[in-house]
N, C-alpha and C. Protein backbone atom coordinates (compact mmCIF):
# COMPACT_ATOMS: atom_id res chain seq x y z
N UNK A 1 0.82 -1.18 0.00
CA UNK A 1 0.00 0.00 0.00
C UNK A 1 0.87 1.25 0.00
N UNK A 2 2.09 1.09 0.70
CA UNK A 2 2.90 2.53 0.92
C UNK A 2 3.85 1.76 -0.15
N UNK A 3 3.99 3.00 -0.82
CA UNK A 3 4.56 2.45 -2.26
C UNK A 3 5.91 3.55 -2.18
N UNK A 4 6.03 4.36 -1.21
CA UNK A 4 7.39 5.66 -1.55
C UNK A 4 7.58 5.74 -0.19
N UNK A 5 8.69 6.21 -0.30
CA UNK A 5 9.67 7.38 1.30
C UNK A 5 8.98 8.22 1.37
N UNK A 6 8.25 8.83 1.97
CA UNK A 6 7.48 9.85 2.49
C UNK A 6 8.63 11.06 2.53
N UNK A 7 9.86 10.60 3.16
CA UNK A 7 10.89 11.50 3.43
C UNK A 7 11.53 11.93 2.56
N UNK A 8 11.91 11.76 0.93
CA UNK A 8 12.57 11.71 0.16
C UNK A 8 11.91 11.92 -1.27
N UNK A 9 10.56 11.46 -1.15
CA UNK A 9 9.05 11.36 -1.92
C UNK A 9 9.87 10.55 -3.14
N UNK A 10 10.21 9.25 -2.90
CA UNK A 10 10.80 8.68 -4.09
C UNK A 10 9.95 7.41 -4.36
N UNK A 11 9.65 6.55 -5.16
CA UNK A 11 8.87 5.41 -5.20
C UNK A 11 10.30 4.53 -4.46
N UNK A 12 9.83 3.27 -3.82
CA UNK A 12 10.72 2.58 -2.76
C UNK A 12 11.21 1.58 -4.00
N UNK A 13 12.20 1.11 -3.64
CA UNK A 13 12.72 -0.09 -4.33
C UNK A 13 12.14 -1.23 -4.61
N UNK A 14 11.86 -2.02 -5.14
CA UNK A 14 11.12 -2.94 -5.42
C UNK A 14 12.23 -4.72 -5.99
N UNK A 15 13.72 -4.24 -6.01
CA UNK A 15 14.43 -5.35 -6.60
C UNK A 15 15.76 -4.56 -6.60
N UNK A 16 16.90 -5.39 -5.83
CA UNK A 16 18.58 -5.28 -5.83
C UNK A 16 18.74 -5.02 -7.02
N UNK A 17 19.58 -3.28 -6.98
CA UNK A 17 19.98 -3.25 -7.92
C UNK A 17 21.33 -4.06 -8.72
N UNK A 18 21.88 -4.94 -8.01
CA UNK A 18 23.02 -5.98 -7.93
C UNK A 18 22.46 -7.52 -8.51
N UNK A 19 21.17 -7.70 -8.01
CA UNK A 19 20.86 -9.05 -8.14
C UNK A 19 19.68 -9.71 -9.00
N UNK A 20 18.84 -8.57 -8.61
CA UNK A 20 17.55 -8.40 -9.24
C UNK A 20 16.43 -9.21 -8.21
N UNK A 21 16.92 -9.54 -7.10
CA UNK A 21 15.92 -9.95 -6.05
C UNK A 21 15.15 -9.41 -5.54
N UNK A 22 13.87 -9.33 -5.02
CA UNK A 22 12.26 -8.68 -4.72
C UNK A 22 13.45 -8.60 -3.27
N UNK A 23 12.63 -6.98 -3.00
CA UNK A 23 13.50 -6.55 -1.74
C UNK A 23 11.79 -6.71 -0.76
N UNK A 24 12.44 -6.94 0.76
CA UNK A 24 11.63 -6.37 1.68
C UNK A 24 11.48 -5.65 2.74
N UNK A 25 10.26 -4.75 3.44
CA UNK A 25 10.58 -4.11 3.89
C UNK A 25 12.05 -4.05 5.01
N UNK A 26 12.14 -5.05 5.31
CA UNK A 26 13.28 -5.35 5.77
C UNK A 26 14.72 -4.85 5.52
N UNK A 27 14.88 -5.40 3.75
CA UNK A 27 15.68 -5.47 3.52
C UNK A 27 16.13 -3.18 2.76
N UNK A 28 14.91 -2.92 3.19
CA UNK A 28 14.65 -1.85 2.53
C UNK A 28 15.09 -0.64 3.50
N UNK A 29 15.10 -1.38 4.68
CA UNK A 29 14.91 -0.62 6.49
C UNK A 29 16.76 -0.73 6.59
N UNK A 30 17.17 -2.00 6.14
CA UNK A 30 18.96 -2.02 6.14
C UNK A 30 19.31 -1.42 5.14
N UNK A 31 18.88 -1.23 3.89
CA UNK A 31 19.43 -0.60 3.25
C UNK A 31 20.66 -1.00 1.80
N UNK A 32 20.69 -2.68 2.39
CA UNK A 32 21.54 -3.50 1.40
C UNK A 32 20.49 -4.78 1.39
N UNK A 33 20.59 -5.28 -0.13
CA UNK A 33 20.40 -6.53 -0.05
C UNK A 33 20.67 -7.51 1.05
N UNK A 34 19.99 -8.02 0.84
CA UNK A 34 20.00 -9.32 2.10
C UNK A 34 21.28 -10.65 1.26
N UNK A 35 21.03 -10.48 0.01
CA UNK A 35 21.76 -11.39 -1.17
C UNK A 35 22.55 -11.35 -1.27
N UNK A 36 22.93 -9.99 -1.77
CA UNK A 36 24.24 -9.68 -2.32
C UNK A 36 25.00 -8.84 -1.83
N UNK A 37 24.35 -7.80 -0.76
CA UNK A 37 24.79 -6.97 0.27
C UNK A 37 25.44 -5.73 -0.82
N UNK A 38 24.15 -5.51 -2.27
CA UNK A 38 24.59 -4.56 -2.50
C UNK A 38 23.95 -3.18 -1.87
N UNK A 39 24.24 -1.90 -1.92
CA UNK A 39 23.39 -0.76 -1.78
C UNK A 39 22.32 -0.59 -2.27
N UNK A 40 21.13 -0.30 -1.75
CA UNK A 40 19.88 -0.17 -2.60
C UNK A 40 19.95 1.39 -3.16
N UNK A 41 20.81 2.24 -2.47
CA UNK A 41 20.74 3.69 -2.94
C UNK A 41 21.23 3.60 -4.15
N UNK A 42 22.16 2.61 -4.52
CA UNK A 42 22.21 2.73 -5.97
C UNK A 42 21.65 2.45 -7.49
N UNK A 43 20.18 2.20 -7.11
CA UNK A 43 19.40 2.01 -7.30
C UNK A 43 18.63 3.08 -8.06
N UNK A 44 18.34 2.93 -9.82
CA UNK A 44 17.41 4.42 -10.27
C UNK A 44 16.70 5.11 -9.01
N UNK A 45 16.62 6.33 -8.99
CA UNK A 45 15.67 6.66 -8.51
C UNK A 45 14.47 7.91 -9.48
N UNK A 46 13.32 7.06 -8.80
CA UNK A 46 12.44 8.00 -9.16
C UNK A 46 11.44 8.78 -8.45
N UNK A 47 11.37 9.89 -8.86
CA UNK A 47 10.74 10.86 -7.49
C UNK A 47 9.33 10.79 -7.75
N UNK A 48 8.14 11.22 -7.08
CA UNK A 48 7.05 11.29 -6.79
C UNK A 48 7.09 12.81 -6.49
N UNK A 49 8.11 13.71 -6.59
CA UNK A 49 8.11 14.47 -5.93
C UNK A 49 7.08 15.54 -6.18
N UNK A 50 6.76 16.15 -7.57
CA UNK A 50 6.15 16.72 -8.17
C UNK A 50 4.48 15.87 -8.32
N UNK A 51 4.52 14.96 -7.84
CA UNK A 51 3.39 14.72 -7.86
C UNK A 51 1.70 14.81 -6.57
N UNK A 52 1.47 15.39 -6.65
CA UNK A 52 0.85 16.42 -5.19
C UNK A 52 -0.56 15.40 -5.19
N UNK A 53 -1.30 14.76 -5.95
CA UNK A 53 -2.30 13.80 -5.30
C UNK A 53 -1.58 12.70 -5.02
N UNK A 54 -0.75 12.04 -5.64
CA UNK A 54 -0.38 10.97 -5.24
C UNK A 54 0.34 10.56 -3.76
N UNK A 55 1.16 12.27 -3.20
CA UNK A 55 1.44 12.33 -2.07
C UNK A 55 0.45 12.39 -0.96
N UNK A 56 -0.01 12.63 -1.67
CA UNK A 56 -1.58 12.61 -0.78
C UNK A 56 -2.15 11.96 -0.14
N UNK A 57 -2.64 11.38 -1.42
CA UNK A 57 -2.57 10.14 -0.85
C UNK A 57 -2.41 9.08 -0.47
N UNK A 58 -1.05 9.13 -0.62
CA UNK A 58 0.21 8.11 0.23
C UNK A 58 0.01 8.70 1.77
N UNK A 59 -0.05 9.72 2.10
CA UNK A 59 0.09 10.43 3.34
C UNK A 59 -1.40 9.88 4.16
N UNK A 60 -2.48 9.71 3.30
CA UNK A 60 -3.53 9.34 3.96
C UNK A 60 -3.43 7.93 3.76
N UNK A 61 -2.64 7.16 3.23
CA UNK A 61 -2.86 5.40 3.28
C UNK A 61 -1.98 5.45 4.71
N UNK A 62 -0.94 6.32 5.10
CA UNK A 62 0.26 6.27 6.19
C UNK A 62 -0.87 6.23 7.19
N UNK A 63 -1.42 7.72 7.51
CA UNK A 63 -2.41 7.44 8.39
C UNK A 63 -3.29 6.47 8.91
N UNK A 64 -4.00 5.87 7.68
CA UNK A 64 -4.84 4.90 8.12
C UNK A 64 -4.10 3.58 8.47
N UNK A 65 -3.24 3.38 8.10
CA UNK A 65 -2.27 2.63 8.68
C UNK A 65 -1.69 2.31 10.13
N UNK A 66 -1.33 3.33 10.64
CA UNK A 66 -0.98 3.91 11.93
C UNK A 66 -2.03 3.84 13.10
N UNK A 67 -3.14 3.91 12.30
CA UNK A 67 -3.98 3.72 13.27
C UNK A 67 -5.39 3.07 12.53
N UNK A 68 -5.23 1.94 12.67
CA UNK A 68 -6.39 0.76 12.01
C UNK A 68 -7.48 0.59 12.58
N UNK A 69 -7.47 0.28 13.83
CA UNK A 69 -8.84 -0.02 15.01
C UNK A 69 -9.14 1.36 15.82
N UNK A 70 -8.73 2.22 16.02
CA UNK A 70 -9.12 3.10 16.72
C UNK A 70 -10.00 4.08 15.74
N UNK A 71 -11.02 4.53 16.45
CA UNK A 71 -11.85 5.54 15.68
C UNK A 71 -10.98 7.02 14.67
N UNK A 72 -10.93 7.11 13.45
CA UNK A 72 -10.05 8.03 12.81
C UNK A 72 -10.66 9.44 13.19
N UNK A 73 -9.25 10.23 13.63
CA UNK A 73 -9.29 11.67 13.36
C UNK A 73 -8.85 11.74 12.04
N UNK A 74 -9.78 12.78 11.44
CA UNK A 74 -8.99 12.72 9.66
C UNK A 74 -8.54 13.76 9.30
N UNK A 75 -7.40 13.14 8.68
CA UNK A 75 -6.73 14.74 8.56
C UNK A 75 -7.17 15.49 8.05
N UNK A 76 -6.93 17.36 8.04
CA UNK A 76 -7.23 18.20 7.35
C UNK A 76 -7.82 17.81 5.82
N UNK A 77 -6.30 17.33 5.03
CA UNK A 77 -6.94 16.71 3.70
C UNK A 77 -7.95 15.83 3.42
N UNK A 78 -8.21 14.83 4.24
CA UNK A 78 -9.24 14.08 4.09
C UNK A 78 -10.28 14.21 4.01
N UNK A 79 -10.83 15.72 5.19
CA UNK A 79 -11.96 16.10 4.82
C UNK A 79 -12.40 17.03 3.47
N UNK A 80 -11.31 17.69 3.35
CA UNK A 80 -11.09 18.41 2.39
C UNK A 80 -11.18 17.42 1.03
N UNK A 81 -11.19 16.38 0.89
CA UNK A 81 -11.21 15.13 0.04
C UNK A 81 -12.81 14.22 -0.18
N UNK A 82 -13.64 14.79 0.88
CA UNK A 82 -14.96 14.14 0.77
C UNK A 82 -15.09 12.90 0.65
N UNK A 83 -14.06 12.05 1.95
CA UNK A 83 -13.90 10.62 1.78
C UNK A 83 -15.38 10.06 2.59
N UNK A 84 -15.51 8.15 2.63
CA UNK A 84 -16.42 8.13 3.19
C UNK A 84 -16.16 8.69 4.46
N UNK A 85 -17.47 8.38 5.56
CA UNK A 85 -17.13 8.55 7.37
C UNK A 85 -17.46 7.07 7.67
N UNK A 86 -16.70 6.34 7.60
CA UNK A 86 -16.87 5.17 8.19
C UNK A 86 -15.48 4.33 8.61
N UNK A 87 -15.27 3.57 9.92
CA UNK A 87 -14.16 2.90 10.10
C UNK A 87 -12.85 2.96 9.50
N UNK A 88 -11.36 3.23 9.96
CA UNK A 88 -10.61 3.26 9.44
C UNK A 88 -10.19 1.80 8.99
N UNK A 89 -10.40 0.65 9.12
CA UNK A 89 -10.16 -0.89 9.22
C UNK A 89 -11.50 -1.22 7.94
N UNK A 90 -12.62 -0.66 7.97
CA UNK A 90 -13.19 -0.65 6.73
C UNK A 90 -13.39 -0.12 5.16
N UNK A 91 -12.59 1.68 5.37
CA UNK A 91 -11.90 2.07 4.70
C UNK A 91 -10.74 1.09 3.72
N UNK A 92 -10.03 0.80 4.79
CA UNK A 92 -8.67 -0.13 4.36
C UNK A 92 -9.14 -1.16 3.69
N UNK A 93 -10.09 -2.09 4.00
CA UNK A 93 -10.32 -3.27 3.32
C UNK A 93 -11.53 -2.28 1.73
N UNK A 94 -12.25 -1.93 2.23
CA UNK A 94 -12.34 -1.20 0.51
C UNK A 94 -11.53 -0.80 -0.53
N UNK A 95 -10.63 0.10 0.08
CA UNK A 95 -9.58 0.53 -0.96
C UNK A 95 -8.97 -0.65 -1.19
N UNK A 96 -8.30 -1.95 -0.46
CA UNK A 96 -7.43 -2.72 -1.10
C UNK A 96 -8.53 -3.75 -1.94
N UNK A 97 -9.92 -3.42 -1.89
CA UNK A 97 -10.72 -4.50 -3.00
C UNK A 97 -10.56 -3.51 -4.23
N UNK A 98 -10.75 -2.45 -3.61
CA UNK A 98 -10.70 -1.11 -5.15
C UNK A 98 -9.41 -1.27 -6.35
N UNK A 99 -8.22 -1.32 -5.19
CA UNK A 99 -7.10 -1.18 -6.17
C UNK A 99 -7.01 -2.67 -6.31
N UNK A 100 -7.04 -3.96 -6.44
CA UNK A 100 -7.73 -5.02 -6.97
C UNK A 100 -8.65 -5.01 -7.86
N UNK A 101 -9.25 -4.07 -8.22
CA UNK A 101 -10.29 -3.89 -9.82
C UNK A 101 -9.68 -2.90 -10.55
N UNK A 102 -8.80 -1.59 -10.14
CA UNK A 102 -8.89 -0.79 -11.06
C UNK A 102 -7.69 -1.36 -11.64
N UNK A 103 -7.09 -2.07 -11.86
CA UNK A 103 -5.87 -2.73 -12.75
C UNK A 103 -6.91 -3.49 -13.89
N UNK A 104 -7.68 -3.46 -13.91
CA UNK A 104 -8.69 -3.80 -15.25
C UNK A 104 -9.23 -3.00 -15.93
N UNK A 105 -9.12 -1.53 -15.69
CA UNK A 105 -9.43 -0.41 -15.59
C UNK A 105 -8.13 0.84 -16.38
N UNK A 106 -7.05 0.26 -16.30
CA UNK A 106 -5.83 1.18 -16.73
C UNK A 106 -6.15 2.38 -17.97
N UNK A 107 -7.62 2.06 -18.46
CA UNK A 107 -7.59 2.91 -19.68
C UNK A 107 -8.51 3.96 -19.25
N UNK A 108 -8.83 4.04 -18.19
CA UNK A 108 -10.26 4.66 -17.46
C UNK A 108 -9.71 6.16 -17.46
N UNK A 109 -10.10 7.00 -17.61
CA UNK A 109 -10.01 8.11 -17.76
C UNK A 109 -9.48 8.93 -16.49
N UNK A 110 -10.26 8.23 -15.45
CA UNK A 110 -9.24 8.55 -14.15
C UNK A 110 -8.68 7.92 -13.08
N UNK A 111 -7.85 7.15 -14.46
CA UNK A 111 -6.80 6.11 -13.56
C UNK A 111 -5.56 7.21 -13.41
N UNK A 112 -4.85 7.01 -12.39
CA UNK A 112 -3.98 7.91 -11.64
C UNK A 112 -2.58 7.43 -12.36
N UNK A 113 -2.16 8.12 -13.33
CA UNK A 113 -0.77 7.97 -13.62
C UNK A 113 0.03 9.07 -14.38
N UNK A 114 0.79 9.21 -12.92
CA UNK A 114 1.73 10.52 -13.41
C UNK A 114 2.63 10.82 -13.98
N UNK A 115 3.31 11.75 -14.37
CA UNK A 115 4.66 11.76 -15.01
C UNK A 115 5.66 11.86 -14.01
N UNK A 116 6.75 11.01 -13.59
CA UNK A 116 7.29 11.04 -13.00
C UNK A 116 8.75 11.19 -13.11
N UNK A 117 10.15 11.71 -12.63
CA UNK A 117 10.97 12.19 -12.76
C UNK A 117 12.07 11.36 -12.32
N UNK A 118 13.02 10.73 -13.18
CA UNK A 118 14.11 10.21 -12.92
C UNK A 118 14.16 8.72 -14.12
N UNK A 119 14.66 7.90 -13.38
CA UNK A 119 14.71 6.51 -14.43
C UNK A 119 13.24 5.82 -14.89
N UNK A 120 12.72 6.12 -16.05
CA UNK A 120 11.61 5.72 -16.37
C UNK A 120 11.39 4.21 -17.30
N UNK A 121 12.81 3.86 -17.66
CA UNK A 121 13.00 2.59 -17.87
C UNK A 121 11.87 1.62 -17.51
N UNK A 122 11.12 1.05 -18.30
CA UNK A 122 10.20 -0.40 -17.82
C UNK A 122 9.79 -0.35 -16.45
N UNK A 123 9.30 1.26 -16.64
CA UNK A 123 8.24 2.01 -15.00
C UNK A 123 7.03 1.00 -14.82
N UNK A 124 6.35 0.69 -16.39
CA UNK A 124 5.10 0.19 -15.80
C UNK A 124 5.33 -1.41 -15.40
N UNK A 125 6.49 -1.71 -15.43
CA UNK A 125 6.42 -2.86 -15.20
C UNK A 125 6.93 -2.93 -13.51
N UNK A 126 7.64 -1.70 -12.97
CA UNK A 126 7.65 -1.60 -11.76
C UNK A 126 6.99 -1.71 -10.66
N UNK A 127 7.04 -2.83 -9.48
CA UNK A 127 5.40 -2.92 -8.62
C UNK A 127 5.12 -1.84 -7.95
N UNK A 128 6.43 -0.98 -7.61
CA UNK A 128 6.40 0.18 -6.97
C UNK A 128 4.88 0.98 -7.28
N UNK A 129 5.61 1.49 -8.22
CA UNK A 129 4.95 2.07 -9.41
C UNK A 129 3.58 1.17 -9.88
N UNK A 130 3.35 0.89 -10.18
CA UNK A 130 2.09 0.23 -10.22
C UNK A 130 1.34 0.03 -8.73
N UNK A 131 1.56 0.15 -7.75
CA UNK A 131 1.40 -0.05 -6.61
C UNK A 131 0.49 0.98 -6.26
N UNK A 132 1.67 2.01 -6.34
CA UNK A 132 1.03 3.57 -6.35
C UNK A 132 0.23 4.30 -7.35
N UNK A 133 0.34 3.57 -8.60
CA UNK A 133 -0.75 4.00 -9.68
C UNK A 133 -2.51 3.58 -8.74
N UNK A 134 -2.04 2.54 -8.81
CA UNK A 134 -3.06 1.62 -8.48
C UNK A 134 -4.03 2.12 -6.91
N UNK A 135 -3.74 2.34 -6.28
CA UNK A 135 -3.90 2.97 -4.84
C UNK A 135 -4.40 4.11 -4.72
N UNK A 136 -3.37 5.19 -5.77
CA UNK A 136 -3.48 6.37 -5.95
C UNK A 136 -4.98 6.48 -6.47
N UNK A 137 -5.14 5.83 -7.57
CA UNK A 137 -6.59 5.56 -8.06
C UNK A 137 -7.45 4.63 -7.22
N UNK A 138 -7.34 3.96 -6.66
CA UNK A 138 -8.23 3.52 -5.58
C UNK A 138 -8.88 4.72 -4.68
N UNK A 139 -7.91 5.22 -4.16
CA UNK A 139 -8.52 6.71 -2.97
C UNK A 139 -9.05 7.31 -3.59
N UNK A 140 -8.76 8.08 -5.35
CA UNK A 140 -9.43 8.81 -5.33
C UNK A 140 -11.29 8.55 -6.39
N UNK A 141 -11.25 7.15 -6.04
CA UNK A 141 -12.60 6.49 -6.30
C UNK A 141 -13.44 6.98 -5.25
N UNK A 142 -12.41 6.83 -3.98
CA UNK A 142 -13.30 6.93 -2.47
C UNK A 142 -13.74 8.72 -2.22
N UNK A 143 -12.75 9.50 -3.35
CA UNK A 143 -12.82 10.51 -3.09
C UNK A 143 -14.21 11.41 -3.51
N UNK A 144 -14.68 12.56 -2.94
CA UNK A 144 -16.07 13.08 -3.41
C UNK A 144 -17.30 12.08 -3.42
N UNK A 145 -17.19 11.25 -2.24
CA UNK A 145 -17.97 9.89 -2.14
C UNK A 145 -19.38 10.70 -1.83
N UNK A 146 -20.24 9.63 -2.81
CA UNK A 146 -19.96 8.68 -3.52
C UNK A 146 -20.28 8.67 -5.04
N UNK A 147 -19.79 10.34 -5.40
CA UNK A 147 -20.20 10.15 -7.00
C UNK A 147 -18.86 9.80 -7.48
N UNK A 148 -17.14 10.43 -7.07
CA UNK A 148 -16.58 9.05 -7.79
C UNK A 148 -16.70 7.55 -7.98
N UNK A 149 -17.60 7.18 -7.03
CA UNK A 149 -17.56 5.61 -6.83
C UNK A 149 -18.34 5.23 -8.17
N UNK A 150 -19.66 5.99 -7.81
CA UNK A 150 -20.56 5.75 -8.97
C UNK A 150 -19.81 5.49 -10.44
N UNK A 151 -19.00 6.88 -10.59
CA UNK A 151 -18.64 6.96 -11.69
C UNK A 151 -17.29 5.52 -12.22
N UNK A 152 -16.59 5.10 -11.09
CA UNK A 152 -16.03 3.74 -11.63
C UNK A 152 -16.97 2.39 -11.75
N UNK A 153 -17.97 2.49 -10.94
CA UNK A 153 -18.89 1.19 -10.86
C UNK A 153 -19.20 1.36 -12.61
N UNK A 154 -19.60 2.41 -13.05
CA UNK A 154 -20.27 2.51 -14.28
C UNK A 154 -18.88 1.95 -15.31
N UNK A 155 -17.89 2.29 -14.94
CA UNK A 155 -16.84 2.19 -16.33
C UNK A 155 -16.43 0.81 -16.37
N UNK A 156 -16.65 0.27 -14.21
CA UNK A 156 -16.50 -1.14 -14.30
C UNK A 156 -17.54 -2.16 -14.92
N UNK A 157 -18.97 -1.60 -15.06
CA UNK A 157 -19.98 -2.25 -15.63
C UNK A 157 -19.27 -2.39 -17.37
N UNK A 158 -18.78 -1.43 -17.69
CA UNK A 158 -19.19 -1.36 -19.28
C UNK A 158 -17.55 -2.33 -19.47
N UNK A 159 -16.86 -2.54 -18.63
CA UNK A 159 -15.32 -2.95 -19.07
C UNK A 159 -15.96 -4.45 -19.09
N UNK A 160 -16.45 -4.74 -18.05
CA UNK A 160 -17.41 -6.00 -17.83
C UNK A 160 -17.93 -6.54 -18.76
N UNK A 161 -18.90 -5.52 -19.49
CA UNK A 161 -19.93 -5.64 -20.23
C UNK A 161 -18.91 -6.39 -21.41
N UNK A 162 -17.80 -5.07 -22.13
CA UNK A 162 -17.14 -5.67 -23.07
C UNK A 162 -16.40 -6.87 -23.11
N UNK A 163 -16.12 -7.60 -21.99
CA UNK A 163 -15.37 -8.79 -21.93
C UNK A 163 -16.13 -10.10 -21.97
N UNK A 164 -17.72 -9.61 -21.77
CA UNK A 164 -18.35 -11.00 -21.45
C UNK A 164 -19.21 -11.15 -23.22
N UNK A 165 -19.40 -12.24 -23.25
CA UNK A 165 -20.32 -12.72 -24.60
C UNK A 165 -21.88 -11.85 -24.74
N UNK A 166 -22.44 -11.20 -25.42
CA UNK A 166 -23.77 -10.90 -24.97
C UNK A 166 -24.75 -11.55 -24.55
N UNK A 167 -24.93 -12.53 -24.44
CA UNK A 167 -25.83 -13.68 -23.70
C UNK A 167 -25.51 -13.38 -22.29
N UNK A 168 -24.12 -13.33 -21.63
CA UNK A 168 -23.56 -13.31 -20.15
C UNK A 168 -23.92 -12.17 -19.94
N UNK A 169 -24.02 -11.09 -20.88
CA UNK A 169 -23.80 -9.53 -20.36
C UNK A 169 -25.47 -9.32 -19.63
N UNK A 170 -25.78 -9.37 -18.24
CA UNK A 170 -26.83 -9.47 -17.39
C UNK A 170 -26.68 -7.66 -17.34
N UNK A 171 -28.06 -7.77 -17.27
CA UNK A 171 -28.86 -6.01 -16.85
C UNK A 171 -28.08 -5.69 -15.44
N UNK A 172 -27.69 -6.99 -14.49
CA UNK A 172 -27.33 -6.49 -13.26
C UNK A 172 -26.91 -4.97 -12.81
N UNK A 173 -27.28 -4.48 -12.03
CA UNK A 173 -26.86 -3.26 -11.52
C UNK A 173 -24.86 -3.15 -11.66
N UNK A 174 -24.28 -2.16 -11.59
CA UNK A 174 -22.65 -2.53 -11.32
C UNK A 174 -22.59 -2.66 -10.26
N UNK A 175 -23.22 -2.11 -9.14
CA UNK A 175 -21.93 -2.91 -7.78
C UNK A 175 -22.61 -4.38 -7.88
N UNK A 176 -23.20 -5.25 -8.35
CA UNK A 176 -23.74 -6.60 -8.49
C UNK A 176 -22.13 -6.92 -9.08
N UNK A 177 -22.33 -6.70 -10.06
CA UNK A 177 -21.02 -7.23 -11.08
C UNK A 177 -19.53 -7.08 -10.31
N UNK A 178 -19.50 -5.61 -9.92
CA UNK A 178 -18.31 -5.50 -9.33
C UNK A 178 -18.19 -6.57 -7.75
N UNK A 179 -18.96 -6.55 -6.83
CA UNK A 179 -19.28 -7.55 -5.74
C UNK A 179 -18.94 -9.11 -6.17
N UNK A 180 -19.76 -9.10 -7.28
CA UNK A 180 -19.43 -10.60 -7.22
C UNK A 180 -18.39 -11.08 -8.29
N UNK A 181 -17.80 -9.98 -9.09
CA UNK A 181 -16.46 -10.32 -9.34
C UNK A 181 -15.22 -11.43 -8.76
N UNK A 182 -14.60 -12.29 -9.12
CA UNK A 182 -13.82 -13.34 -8.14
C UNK A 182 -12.33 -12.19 -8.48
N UNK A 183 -11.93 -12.48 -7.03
CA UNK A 183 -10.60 -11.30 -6.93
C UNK A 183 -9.67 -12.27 -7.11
């Protein structure tokens, strides 16, 4: 879900730049491969820096993070964001079903993908980066709730619509389709 350094606003590493091994947070917190004990700083970097929703809402996935079961104070931005008012632990499990559909979605008009600054080399194939595409556009489904929602249920109906045979393609309402989608 936290896809960047908050401190540095860079997307996080995702694979030794020495080895090509999936790093973890772990190995991300030392700072060298666990493998090869190379530096991860040497590693492209690419910034997020210039990108002001996506920090965003990285800053509000941090939050809800930090504090899962306890009733949320929300930050300034959040309200300012017209998210739902409900549970921070229910929040969380929505957005991670959300960004689980909108990767079917990449052509949607407001799927979240920015231009970003530094090594752009085979970005989209980066999980980082896709992580945070993905997320980024998840929140802001939740955002101005609930006519963004509406408005992806509808693009998820018609992406639906186009993939199934017309015989399958059912009148169902979209959150029907999207609900009973298998994740």
């Amino acid at each position: 879900m936290v896809a960047i350094c908050h401190q540095h606003q860079n997307l996080l590493v995702t694979t030794c730049p020495g080895c090509a091994n999936p790093t973890s947070i772990s190995t991300i917190a030392l700072g060298n491969c666990e493998e090869c004990k190379t530096a991860l700083k040497t590693a492209p970097i690419i910034s997020v820096a210039d990108d002001n929703p996506g920090l965003l809402f990285q800053k509000i996935f941090l939050n809800w993070l930090t504090n899962p079961t306890q009733l949320k104070t929300p930050l300034t931005c959040e309200a300012q964001l017209s998210l739902p008012k409900e549970p921070t632990a229910t929040l969380l499990k929505l957005l991670e079903a959300l960004k689980n559909r909108v990767g079917e979605l990449e052509n949607w008009e407001n799927f979240h993908r920015p231009q970003l600054i530094g090594e752009r080399e085979n970005l989209e194939s980066k999980s980082s980066y896709s992580s945070y595409c993905f997320y980024a556009t998840a929140l802001k489904i939740l955002q101005d709730w609930p006519i963004n929602f509406y408005s992806f249920l509808t693009a998820y109906q018609q992406a639906s619509n186009n993939n199934k045979p017309v015989e399958d393609a059912s009148n169902k309402p979209a959150y029907q389709i999207w609900l009973n989608h298998p994740c």
